[in-house]
C-alpha atoms as a PDB file:
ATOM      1  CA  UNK A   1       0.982  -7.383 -14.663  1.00  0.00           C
ATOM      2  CA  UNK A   2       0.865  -5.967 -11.172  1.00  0.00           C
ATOM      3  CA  UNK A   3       2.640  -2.857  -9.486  1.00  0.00           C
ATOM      4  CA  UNK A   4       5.439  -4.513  -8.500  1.00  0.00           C
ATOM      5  CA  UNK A   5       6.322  -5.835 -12.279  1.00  0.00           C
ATOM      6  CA  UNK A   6       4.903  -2.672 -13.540  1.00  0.00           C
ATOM      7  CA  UNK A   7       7.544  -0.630 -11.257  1.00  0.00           C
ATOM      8  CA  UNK A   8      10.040  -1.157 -14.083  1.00  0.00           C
ATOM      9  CA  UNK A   9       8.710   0.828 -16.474  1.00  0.00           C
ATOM     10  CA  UNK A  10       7.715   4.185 -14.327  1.00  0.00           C
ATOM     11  CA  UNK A  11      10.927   4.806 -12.875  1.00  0.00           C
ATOM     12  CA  UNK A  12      11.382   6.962 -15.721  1.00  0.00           C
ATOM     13  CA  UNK A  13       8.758   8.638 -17.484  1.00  0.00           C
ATOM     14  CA  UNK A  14      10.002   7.745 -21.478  1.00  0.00           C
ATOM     15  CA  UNK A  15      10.014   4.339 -20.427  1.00  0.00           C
ATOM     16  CA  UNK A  16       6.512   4.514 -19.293  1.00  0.00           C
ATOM     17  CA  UNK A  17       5.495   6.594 -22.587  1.00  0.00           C
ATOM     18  CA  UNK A  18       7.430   3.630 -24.437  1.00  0.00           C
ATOM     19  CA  UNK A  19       5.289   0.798 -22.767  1.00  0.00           C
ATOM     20  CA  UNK A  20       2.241   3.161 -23.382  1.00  0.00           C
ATOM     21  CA  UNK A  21       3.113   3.544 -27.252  1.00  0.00           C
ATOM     22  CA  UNK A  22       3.908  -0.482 -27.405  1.00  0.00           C
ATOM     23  CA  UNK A  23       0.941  -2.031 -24.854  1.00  0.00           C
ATOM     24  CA  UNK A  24      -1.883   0.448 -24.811  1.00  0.00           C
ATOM     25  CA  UNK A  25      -1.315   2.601 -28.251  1.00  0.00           C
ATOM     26  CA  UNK A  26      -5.063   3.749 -28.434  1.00  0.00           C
ATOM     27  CA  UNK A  27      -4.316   5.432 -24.916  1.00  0.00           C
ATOM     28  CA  UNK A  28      -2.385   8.702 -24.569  1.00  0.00           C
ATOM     29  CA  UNK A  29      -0.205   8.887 -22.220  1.00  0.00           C
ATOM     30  CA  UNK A  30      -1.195  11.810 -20.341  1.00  0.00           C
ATOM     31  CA  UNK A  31      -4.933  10.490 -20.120  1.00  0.00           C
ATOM     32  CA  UNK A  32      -3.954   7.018 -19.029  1.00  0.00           C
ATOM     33  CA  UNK A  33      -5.881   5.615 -15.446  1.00  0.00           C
ATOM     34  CA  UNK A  34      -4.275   3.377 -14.086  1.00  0.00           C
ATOM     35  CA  UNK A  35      -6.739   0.737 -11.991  1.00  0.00           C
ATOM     36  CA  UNK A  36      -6.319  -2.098  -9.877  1.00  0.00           C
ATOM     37  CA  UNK A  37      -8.330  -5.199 -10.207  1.00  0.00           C
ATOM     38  CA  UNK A  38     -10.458  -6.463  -7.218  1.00  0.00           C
ATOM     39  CA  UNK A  39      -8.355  -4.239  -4.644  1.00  0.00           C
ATOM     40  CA  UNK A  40      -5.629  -1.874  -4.181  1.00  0.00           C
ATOM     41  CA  UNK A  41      -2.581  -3.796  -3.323  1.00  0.00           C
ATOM     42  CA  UNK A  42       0.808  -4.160  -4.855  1.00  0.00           C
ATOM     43  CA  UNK A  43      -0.322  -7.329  -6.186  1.00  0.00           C
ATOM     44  CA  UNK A  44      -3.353  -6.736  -7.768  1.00  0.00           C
ATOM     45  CA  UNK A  45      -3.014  -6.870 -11.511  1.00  0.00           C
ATOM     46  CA  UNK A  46      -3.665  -3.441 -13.267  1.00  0.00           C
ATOM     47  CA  UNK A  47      -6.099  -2.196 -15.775  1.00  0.00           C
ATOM     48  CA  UNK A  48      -5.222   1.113 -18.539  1.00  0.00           C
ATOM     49  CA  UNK A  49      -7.949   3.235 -19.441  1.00  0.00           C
ATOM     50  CA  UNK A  50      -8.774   6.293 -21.201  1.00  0.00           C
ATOM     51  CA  UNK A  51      -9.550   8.790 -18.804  1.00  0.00           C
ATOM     52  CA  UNK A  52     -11.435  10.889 -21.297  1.00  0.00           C
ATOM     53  CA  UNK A  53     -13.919   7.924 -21.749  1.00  0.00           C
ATOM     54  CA  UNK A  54     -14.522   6.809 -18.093  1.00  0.00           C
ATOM     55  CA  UNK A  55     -14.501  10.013 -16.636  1.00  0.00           C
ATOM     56  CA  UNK A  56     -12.184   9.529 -13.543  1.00  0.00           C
ATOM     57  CA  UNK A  57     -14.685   7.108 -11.731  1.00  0.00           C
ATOM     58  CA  UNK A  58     -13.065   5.808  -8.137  1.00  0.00           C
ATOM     59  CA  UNK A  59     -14.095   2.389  -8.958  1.00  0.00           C
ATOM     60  CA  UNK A  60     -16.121   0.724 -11.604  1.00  0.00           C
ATOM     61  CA  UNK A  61     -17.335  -2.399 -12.999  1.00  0.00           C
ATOM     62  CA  UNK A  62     -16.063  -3.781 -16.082  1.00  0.00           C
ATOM     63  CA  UNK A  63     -17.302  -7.178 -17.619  1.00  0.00           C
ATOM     64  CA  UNK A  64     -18.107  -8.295 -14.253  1.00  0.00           C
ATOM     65  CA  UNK A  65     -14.808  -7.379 -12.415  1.00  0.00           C
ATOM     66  CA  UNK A  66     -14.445  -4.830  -9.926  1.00  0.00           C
ATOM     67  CA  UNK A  67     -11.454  -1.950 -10.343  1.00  0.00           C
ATOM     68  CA  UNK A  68     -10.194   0.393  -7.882  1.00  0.00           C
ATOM     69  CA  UNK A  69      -8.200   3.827  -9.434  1.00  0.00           C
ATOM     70  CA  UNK A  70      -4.494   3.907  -8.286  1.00  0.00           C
ATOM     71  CA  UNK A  71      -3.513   7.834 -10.065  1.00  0.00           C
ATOM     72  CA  UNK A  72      -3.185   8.557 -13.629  1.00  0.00           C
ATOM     73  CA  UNK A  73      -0.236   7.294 -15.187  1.00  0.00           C
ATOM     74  CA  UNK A  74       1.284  10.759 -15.480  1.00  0.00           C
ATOM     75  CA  UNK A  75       1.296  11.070 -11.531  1.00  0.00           C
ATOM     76  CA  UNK A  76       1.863   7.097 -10.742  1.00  0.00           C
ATOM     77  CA  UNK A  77       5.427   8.042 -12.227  1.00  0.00           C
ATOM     78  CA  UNK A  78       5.865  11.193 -10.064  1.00  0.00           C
ATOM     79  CA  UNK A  79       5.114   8.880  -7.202  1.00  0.00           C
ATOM     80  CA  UNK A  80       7.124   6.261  -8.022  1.00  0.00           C
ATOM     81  CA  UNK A  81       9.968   8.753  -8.547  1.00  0.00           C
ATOM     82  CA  UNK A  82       9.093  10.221  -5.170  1.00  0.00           C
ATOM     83  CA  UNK A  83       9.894   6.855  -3.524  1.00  0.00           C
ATOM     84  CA  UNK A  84      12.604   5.488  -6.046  1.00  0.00           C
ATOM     85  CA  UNK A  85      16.226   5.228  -4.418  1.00  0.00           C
ATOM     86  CA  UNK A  86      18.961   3.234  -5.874  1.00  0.00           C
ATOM     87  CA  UNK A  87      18.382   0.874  -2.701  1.00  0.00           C
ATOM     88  CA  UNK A  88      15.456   0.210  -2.877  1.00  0.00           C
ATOM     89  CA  UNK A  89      13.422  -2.806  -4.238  1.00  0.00           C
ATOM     90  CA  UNK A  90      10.874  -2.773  -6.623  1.00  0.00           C
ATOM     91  CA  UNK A  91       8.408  -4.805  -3.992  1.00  0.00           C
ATOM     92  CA  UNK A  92       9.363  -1.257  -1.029  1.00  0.00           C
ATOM     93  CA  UNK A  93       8.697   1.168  -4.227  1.00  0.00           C
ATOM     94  CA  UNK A  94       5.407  -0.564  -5.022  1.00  0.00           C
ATOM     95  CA  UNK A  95       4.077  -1.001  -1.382  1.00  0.00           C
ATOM     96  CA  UNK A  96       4.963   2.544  -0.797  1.00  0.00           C
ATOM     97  CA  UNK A  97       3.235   3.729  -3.619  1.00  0.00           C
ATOM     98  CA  UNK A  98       0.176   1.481  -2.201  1.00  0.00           C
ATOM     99  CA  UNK A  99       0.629   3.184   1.345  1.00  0.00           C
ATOM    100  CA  UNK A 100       0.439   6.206   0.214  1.00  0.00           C
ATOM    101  CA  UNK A 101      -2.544   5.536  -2.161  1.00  0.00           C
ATOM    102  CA  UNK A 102      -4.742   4.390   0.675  1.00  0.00           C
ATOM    103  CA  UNK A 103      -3.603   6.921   3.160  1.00  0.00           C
ATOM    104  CA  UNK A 104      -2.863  10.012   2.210  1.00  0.00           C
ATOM    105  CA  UNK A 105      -4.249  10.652  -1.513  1.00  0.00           C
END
């Protein structure tokens, strides 16, 4: 799944805990990174990790792929609620999320 699918589910923060409990149920919530595969762009697909095991790293290398941090899960949804209007589409909320990402966190 990329940003733009994931976009969905962190509009609102119980719906991101939900996909947490369901998807990635050894992770908390609060100590989810959330990492992009091979680069950060809307499109790349995203990793969930345990923050208390990796340690925050930037970027890392994981059974030979490369991944790039985005934010913690926790502040991907304060983001993405930062950017979220009703007009808006999922593909504007993602690249803005990207934009600011690369430029200003």
């Amino acid at each position: 799944m990329d940003l733009i699918e994931f976009i969905k589910f962190i509009k609102d923060e119980n719906d991101a805990m939900s996909y947490m409990e369901k998807h990635h149920p050894d992770i908390d919530y609060y100590d989810a990174e959330v990492y992009a595969e091979g680069s950060i762009s809307a499109t790349s697909s995203l990793a969930f990790f345990d923050g208390e095991k990796i340690e925050g790293r930037i970027e890392m290398k994981v059974n030979d792929k490369k991944y790039y941090n985005l934010f913690t899960l926790d502040l991907l949804v304060e983001v993405c609620t930062d950017y979220y209007s009703p007009d808006s589409t999922d593909v504007e909320i993602a690249e803005k999320i990207i934009s600011y990402r690369i430029n200003d966190a």
